[in-house]
C-alpha atoms as a PDB file:
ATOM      1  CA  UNK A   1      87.083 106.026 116.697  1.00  0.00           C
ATOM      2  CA  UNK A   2      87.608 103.004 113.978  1.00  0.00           C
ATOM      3  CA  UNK A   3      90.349 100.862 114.913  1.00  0.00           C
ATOM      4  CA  UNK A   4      92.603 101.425 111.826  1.00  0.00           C
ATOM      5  CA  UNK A   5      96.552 101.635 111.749  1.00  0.00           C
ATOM      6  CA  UNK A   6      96.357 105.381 112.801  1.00  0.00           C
ATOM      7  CA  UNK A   7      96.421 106.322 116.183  1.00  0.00           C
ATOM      8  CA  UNK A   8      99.342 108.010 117.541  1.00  0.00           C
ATOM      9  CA  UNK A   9     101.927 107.147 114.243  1.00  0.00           C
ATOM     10  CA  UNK A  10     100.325 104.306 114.577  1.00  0.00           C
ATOM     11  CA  UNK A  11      99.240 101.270 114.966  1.00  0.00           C
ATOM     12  CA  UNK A  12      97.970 100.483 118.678  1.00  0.00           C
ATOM     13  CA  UNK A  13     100.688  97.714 119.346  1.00  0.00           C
ATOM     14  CA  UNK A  14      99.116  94.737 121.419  1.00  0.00           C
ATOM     15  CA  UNK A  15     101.375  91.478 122.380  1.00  0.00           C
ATOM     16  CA  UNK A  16      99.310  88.395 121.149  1.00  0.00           C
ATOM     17  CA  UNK A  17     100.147  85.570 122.794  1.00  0.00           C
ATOM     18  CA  UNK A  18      96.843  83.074 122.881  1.00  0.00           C
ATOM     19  CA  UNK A  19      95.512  81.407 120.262  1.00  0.00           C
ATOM     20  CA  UNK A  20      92.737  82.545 118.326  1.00  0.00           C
ATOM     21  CA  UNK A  21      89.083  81.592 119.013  1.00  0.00           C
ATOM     22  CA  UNK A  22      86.520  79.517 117.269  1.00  0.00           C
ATOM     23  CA  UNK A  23      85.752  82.375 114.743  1.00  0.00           C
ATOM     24  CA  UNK A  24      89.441  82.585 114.019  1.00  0.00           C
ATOM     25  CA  UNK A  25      90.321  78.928 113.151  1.00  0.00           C
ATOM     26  CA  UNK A  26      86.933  79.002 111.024  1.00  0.00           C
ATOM     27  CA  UNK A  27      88.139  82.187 109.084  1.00  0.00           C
ATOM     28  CA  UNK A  28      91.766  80.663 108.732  1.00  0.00           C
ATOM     29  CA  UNK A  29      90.175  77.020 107.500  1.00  0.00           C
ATOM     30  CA  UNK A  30      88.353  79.196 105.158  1.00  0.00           C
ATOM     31  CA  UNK A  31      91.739  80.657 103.952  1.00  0.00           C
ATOM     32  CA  UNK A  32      93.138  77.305 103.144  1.00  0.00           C
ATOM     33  CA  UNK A  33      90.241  76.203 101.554  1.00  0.00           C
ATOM     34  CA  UNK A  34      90.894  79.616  99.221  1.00  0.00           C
ATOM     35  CA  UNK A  35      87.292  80.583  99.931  1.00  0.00           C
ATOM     36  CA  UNK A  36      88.031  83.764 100.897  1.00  0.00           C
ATOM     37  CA  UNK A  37      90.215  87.050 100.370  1.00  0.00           C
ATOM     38  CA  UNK A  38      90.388  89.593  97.911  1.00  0.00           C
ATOM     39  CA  UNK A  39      88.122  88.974  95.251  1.00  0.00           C
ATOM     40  CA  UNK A  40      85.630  90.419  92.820  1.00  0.00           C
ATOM     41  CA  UNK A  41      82.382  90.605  94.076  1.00  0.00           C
ATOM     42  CA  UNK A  42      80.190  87.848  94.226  1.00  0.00           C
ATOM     43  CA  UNK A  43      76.649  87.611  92.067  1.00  0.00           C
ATOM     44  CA  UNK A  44      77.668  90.742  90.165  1.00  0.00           C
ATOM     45  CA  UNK A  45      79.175  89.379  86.877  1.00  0.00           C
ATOM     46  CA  UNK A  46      79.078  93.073  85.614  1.00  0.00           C
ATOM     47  CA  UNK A  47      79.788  95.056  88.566  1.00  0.00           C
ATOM     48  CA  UNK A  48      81.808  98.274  88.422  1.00  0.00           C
ATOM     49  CA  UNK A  49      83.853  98.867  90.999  1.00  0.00           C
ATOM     50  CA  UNK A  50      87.732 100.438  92.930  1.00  0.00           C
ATOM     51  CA  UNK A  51      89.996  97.740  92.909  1.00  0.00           C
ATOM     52  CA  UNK A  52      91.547  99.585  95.993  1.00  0.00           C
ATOM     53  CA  UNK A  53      88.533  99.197  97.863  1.00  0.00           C
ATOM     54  CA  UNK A  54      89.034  97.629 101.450  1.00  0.00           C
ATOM     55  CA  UNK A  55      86.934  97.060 104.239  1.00  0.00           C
ATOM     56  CA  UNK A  56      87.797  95.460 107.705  1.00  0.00           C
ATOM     57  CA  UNK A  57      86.419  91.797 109.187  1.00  0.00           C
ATOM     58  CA  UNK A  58      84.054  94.334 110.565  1.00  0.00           C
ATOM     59  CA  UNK A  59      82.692  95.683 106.938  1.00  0.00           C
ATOM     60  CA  UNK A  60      84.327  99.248 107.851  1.00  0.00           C
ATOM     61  CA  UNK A  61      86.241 101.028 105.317  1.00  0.00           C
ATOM     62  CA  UNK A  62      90.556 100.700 105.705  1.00  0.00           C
ATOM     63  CA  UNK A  63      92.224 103.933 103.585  1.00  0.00           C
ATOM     64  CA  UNK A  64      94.365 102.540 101.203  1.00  0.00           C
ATOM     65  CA  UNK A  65      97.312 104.908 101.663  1.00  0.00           C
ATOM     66  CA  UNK A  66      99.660 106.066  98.525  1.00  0.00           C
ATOM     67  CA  UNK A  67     102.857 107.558  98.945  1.00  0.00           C
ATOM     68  CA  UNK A  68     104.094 110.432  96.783  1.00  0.00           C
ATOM     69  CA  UNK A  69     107.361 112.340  96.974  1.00  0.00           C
ATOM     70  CA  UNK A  70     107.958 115.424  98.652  1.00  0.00           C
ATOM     71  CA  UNK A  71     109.062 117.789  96.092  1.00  0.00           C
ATOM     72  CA  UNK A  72     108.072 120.842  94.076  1.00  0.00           C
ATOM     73  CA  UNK A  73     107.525 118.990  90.660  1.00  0.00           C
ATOM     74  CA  UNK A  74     103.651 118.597  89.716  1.00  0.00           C
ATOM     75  CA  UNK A  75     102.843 114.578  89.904  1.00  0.00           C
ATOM     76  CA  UNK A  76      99.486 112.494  90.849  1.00  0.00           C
ATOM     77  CA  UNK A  77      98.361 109.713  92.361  1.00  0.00           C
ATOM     78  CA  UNK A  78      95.571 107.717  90.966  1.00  0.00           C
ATOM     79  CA  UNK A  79      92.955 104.521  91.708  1.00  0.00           C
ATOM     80  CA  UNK A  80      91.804 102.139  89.808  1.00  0.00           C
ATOM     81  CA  UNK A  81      88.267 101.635  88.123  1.00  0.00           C
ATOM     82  CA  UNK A  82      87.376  98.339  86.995  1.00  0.00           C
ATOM     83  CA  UNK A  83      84.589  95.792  85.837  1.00  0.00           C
ATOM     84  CA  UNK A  84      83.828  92.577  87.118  1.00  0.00           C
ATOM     85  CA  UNK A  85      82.711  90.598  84.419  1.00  0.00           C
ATOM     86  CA  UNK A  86      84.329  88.049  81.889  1.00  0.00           C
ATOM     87  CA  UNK A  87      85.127  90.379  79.268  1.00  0.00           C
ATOM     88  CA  UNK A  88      86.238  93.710  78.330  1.00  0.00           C
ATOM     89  CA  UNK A  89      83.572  96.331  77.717  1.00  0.00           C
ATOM     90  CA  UNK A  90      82.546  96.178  73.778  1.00  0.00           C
ATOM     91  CA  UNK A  91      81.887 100.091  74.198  1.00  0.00           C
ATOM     92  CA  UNK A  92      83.209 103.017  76.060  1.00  0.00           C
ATOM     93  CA  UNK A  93      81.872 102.744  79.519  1.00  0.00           C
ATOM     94  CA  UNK A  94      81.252 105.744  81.867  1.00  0.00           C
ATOM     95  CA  UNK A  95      81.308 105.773  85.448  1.00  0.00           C
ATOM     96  CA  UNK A  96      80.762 108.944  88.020  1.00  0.00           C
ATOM     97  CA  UNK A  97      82.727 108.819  91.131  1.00  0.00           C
ATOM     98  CA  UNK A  98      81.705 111.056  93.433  1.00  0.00           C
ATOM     99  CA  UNK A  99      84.787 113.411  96.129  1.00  0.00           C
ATOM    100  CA  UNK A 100      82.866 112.154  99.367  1.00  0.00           C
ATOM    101  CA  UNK A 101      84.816 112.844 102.272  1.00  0.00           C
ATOM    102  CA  UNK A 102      82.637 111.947 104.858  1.00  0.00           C
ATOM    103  CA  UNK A 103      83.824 108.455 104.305  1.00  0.00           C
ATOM    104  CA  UNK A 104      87.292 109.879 105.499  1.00  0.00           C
ATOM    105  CA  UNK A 105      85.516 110.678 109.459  1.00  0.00           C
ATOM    106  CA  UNK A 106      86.734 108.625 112.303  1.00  0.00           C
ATOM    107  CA  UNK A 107      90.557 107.371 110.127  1.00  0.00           C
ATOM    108  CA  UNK A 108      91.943 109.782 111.972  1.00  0.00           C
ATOM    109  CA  UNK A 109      93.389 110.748 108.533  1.00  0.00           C
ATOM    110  CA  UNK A 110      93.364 114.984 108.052  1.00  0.00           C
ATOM    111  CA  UNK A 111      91.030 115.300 104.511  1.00  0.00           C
ATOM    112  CA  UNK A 112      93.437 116.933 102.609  1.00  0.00           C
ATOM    113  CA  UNK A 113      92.968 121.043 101.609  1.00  0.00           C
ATOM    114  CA  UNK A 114      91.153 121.296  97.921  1.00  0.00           C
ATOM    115  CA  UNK A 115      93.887 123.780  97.416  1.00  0.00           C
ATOM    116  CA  UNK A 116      96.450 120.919  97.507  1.00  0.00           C
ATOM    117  CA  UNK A 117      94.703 119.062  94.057  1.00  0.00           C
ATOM    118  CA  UNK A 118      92.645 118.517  91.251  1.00  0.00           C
ATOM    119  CA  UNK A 119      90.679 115.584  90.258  1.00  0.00           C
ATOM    120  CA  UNK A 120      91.246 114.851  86.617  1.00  0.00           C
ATOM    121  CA  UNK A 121      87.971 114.226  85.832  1.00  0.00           C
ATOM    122  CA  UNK A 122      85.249 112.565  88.056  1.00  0.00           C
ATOM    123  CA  UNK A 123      83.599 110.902  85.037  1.00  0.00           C
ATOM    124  CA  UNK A 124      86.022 108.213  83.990  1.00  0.00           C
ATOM    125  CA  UNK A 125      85.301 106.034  80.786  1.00  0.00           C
ATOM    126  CA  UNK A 126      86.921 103.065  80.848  1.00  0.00           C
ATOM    127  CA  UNK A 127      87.210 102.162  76.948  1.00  0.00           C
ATOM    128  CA  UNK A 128      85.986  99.936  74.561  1.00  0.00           C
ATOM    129  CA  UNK A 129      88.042  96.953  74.812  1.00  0.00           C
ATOM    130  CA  UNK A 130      89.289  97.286  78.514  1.00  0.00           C
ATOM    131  CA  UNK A 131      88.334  96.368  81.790  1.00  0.00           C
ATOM    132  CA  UNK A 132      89.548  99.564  83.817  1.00  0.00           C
ATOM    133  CA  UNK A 133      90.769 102.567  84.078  1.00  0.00           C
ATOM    134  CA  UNK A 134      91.952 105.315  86.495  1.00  0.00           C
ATOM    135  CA  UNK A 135      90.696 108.119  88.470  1.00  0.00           C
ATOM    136  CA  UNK A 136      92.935 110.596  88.667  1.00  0.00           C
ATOM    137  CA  UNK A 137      94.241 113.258  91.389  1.00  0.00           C
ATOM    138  CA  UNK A 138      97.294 115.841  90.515  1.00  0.00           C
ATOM    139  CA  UNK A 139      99.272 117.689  92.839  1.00  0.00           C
ATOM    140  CA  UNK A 140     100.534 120.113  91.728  1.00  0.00           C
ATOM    141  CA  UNK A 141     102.909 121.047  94.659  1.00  0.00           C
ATOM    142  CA  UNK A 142     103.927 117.851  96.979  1.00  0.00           C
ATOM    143  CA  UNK A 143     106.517 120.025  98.562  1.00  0.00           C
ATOM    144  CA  UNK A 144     103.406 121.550 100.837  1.00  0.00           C
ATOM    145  CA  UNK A 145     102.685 118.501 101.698  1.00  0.00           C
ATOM    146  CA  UNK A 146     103.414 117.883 105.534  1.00  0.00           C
ATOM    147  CA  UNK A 147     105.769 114.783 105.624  1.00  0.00           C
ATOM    148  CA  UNK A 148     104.032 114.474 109.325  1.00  0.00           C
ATOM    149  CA  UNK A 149     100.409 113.992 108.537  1.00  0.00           C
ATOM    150  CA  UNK A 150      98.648 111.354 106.714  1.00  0.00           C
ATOM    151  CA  UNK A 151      96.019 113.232 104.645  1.00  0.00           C
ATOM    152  CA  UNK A 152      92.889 111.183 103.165  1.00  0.00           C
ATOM    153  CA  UNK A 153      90.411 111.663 100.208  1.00  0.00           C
ATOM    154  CA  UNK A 154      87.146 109.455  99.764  1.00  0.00           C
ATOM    155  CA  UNK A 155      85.575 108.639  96.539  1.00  0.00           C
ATOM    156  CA  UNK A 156      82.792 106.851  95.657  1.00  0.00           C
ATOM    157  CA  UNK A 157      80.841 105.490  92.496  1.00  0.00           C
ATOM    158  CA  UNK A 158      77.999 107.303  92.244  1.00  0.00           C
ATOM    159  CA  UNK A 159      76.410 106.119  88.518  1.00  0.00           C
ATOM    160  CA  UNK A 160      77.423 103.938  86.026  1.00  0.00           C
ATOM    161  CA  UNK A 161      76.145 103.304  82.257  1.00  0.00           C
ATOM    162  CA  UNK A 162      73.635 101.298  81.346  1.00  0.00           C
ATOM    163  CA  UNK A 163      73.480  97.216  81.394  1.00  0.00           C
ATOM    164  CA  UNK A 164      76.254  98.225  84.816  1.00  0.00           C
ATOM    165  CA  UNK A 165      75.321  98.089  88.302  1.00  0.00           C
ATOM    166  CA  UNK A 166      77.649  99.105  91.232  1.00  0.00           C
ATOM    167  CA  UNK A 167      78.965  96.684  93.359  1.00  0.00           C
ATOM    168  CA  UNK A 168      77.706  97.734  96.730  1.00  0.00           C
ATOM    169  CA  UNK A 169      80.850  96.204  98.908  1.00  0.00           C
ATOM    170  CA  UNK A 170      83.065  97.650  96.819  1.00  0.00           C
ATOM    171  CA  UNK A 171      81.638 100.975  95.420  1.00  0.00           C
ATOM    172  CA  UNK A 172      83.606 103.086  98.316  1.00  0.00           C
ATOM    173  CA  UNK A 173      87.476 104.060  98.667  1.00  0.00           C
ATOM    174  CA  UNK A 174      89.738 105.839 101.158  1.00  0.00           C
ATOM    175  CA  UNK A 175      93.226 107.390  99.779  1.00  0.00           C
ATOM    176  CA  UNK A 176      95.825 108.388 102.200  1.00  0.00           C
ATOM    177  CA  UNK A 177      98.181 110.569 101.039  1.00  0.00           C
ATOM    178  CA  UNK A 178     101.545 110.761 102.714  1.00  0.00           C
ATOM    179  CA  UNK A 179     105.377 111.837 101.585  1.00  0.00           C
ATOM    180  CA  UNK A 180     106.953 108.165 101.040  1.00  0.00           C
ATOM    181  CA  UNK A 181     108.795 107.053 104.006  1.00  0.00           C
ATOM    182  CA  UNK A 182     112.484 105.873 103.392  1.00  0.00           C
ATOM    183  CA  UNK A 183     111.489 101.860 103.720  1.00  0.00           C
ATOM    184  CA  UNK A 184     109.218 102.400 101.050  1.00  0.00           C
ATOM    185  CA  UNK A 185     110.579 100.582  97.919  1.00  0.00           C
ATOM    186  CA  UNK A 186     110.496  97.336  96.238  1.00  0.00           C
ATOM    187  CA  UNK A 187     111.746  94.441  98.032  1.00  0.00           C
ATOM    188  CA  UNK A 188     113.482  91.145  97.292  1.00  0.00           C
ATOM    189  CA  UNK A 189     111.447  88.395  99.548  1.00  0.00           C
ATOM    190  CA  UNK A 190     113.239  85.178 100.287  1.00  0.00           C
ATOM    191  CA  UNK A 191     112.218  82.821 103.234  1.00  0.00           C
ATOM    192  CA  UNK A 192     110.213  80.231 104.210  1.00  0.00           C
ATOM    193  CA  UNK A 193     106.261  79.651 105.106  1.00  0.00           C
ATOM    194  CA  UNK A 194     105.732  76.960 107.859  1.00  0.00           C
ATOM    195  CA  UNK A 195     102.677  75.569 107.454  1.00  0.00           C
ATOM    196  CA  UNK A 196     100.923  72.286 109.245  1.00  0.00           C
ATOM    197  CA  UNK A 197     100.045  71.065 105.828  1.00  0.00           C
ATOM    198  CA  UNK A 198     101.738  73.095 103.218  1.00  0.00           C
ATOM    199  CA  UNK A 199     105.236  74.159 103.982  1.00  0.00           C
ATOM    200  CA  UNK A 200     106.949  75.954 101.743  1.00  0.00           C
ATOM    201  CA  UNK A 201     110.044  77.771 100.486  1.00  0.00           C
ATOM    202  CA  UNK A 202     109.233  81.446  99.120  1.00  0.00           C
ATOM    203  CA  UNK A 203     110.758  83.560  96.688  1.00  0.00           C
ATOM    204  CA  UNK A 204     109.025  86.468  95.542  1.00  0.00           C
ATOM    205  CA  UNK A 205     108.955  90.132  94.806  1.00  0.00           C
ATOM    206  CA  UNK A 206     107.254  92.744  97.281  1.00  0.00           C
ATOM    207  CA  UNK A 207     106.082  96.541  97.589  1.00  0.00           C
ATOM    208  CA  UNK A 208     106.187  98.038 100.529  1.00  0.00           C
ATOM    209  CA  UNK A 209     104.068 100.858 101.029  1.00  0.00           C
ATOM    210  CA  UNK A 210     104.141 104.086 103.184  1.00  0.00           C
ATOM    211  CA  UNK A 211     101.559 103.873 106.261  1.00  0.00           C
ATOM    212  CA  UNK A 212     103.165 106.573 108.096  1.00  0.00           C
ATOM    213  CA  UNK A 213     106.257 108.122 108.721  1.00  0.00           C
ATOM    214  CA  UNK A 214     107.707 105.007 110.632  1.00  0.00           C
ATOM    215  CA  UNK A 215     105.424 102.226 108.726  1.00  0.00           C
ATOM    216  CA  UNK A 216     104.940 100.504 105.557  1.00  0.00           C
ATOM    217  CA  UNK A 217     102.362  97.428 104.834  1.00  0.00           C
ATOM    218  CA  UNK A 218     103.746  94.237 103.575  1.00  0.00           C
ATOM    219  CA  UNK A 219     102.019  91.016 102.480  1.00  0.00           C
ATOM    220  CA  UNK A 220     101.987  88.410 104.295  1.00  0.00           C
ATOM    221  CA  UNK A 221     104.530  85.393 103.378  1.00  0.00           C
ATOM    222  CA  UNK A 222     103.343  84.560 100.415  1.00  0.00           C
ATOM    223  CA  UNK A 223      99.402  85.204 101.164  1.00  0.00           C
ATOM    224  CA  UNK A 224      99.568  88.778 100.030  1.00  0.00           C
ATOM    225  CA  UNK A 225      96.770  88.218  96.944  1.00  0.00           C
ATOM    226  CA  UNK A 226      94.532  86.203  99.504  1.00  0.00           C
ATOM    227  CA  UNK A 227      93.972  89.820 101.432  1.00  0.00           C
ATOM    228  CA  UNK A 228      96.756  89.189 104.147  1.00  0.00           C
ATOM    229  CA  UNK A 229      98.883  92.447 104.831  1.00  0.00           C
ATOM    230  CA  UNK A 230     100.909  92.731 107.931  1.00  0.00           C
ATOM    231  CA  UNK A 231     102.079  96.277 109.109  1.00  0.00           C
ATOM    232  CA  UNK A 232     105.371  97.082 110.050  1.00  0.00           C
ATOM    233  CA  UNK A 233     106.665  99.671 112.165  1.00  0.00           C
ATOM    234  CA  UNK A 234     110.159 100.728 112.263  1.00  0.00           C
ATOM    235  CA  UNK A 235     111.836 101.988 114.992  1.00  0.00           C
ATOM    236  CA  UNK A 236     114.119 104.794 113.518  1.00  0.00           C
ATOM    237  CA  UNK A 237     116.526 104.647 116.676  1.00  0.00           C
ATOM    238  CA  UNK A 238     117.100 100.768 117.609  1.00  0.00           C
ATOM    239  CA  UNK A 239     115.818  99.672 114.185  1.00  0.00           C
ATOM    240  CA  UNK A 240     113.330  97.242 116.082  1.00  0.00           C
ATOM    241  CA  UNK A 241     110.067  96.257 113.520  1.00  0.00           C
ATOM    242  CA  UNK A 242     107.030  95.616 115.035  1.00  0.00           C
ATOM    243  CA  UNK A 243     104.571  93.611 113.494  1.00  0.00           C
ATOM    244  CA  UNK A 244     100.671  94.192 113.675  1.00  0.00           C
ATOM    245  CA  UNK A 245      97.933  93.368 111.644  1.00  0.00           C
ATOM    246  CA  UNK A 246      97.130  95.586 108.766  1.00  0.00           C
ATOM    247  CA  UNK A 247      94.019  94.519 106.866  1.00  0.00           C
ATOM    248  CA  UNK A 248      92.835  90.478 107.954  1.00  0.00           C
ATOM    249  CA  UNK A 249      91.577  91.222 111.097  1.00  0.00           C
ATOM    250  CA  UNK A 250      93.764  88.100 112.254  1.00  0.00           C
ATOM    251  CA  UNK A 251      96.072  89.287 114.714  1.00  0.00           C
ATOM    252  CA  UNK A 252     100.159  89.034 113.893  1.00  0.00           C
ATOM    253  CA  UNK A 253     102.350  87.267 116.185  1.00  0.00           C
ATOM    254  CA  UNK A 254     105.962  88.070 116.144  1.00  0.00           C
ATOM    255  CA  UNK A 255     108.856  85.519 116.912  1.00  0.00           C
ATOM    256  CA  UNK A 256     112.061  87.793 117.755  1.00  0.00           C
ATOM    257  CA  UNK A 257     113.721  84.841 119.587  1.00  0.00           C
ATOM    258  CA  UNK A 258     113.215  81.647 117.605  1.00  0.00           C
ATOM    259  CA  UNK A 259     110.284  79.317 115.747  1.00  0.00           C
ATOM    260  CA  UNK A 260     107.399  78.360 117.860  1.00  0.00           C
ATOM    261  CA  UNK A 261     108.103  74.984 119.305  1.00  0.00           C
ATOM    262  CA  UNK A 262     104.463  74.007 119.723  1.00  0.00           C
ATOM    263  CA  UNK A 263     101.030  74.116 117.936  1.00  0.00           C
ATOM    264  CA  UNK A 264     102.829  72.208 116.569  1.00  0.00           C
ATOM    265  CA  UNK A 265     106.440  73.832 116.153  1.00  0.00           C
ATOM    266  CA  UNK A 266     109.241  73.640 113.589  1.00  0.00           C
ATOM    267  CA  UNK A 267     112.506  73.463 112.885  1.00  0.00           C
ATOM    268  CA  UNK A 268     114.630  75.417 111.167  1.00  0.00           C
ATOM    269  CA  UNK A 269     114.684  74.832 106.986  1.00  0.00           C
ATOM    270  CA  UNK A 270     116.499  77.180 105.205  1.00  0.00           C
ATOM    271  CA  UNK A 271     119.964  79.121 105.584  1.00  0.00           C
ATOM    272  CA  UNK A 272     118.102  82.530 106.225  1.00  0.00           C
ATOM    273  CA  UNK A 273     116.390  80.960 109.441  1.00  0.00           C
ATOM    274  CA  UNK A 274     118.445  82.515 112.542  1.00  0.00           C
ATOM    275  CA  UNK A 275     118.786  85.649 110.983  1.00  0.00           C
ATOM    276  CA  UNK A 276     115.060  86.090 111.224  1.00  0.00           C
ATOM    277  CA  UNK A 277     114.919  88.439 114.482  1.00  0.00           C
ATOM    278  CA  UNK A 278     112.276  91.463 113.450  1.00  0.00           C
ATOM    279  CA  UNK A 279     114.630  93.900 112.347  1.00  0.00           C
ATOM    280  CA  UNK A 280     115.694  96.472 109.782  1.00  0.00           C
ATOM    281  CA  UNK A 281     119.612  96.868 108.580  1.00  0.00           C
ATOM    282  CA  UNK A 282     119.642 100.391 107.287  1.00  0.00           C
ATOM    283  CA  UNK A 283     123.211  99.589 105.767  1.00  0.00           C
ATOM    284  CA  UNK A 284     121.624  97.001 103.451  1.00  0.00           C
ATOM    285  CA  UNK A 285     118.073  97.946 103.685  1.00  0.00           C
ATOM    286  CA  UNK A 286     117.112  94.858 104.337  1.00  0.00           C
ATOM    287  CA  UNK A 287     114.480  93.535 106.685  1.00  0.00           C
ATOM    288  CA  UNK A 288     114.962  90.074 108.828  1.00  0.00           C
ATOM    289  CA  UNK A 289     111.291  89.190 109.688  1.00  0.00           C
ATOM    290  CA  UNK A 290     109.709  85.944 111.535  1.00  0.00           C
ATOM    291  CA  UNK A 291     106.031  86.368 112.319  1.00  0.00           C
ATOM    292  CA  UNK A 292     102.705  84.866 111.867  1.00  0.00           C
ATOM    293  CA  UNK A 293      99.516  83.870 113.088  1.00  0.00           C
ATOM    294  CA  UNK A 294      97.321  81.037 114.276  1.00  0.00           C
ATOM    295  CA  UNK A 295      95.601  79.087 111.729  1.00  0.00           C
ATOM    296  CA  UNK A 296      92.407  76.006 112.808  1.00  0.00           C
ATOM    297  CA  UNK A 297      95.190  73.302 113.041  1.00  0.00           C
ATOM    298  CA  UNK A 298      97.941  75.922 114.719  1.00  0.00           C
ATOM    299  CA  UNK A 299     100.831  78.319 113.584  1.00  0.00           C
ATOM    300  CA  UNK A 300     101.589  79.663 110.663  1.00  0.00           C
ATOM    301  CA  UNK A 301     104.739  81.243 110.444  1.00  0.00           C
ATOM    302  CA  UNK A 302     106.597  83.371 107.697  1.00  0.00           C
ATOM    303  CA  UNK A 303     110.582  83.783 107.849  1.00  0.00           C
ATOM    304  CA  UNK A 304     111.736  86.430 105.358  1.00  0.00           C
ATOM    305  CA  UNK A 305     114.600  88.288 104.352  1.00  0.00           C
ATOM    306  CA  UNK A 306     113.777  91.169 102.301  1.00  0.00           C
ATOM    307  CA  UNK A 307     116.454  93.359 100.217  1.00  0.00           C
ATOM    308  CA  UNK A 308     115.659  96.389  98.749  1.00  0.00           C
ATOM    309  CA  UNK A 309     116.056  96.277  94.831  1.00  0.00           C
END
């Protein structure tokens, strides 16, 4: 079984309370050095490749899950195709992706029935003048759709036109499909990132994104674009959040009672600061997070306040 965000709706929740080891403050010295994250790939100037394409510090694939609305009214979901090169294509460029659901074994993800979509096309052409463009799945019906399950489809480039290649790492993608939960949405982030080095005040706009029925992923502080999504699970009853890693293979840390006060601690430095406790007003939608992880030099914590716009 892969160690993804689904077992048992979901996320296996584990307290972590030491600091990371040698790997980990190399990987997070990395970070800061901005030598790592999500990027296109390297030594393939005009590689084709998914954009939602996501693999694990172990090189395994993580589903990239889309939420759709339950409801009787046809809609689709789509991913994106796109070159990694310096320019646009000077010609319409055709790529074959491939319905490969083997890549969907061991998510713990339910491949969704063929009777529940169609693919658009599998040859898309991303035109003459572009750099990508999407492949397509329609469903017809989402109201069939169990709002329980998280369903998954795998794709992967197959061929590409000429003067192409495929980018190996990146060639592979896993779609969840799930009804959207009701903490989906876009969110209104304000807080602070305390840093050893580089602190920070953050304002900035966030999606959150269906996991589950009780999770969504959310970037991390202000990190999101470096490949740093944390998952959060909502408790529906106490309104408790839980936060877990999602896609860095660094593990979260939540702070429900208060700012670490070593390695090397802070202080408070911003109004929003003692509000921070890890969890959700459903009156306001808003979420009152404090979490973070441990970094080659020690902590790195986000406090956030996030409003649904």
């Amino acid at each position: 079984m892969q160690k993804y965000f689904f077992r048992s709706l979901y996320p296996v929740i584990a307290a972590f309370v030491l600091l990371l080891s040698a790997t980990g403050c190399v990987k997070d010295e990395g970070f800061d050095n901005n030598e790592y994250g999500i990027k296109d790939p390297a030594g393939q100037p005009k590689g084709v490749l998914f954009q939602q394409a996501r693999v694990d510090a172990d090189g395994i694939q993580v589903p990239t899950v889309i939420g759709i609305i339950g409801v009787s009214t046809p809609q689709s979901i789509q991913t994106l195709v796109k070159i990694a090169a310096d320019g646009a294509v000077t010609s319409d460029l055709k790529v074959t992706v491939t319905l490969n659901n083997d890549l969907v074994t061991g998510t713990d993800l339910i491949v969704l029935d063929p009777s529940s979509y169609q693919i658009a096309a599998t040859e898309v052409v991303i035109p003459a003048g572009e750099k990508n463009a999407y492949l397509v799945i329609n469903i017809p019906d989402a109201s069939t759709i169990d709002p329980s399950v998280v369903y998954g489809l795998g794709f992967t480039i197959t061929s590409v036109d000429a003067g192409y290649t495929i980018a190996a790492n990146s060639k592979d993608v896993v779609l969840g499909i799930a009804i959207k939960n009701q903490w989906d949405g876009t969110y209104h982030s304000t807080g602070y990132f305390y840093h050893p080095s580089g602190p920070r005040t953050m304002d900035l706009v966030k999606p959150l994104a269906t996991v589950s029925a009780t999770s969504v992923s959310c970037d991390v502080g202000d990190i999101g674009s470096l490949g740093y999504v944390a998952l959060l699970t909502i408790d529906p009853v106490t309104n408790k959040v839980t936060i877990t890693d999602y896609t860095t293979g660094v593990p979260m840390i939540q702070f429900d009672d208060g700012l670490p006060t070593t390695s090397p601690g802070y202080t408070p430095q911003w109004d929003g600061s003692p509000l921070c406790n890890n969890t959700y007003d459903p009156a306001t939608k808003t979420f009152y997070l404090r979490y973070g992880y441990v970094g080659g030099t020690g902590y790195r914590v986000s406090e956030e306040i996030l409003v649904l716009e």
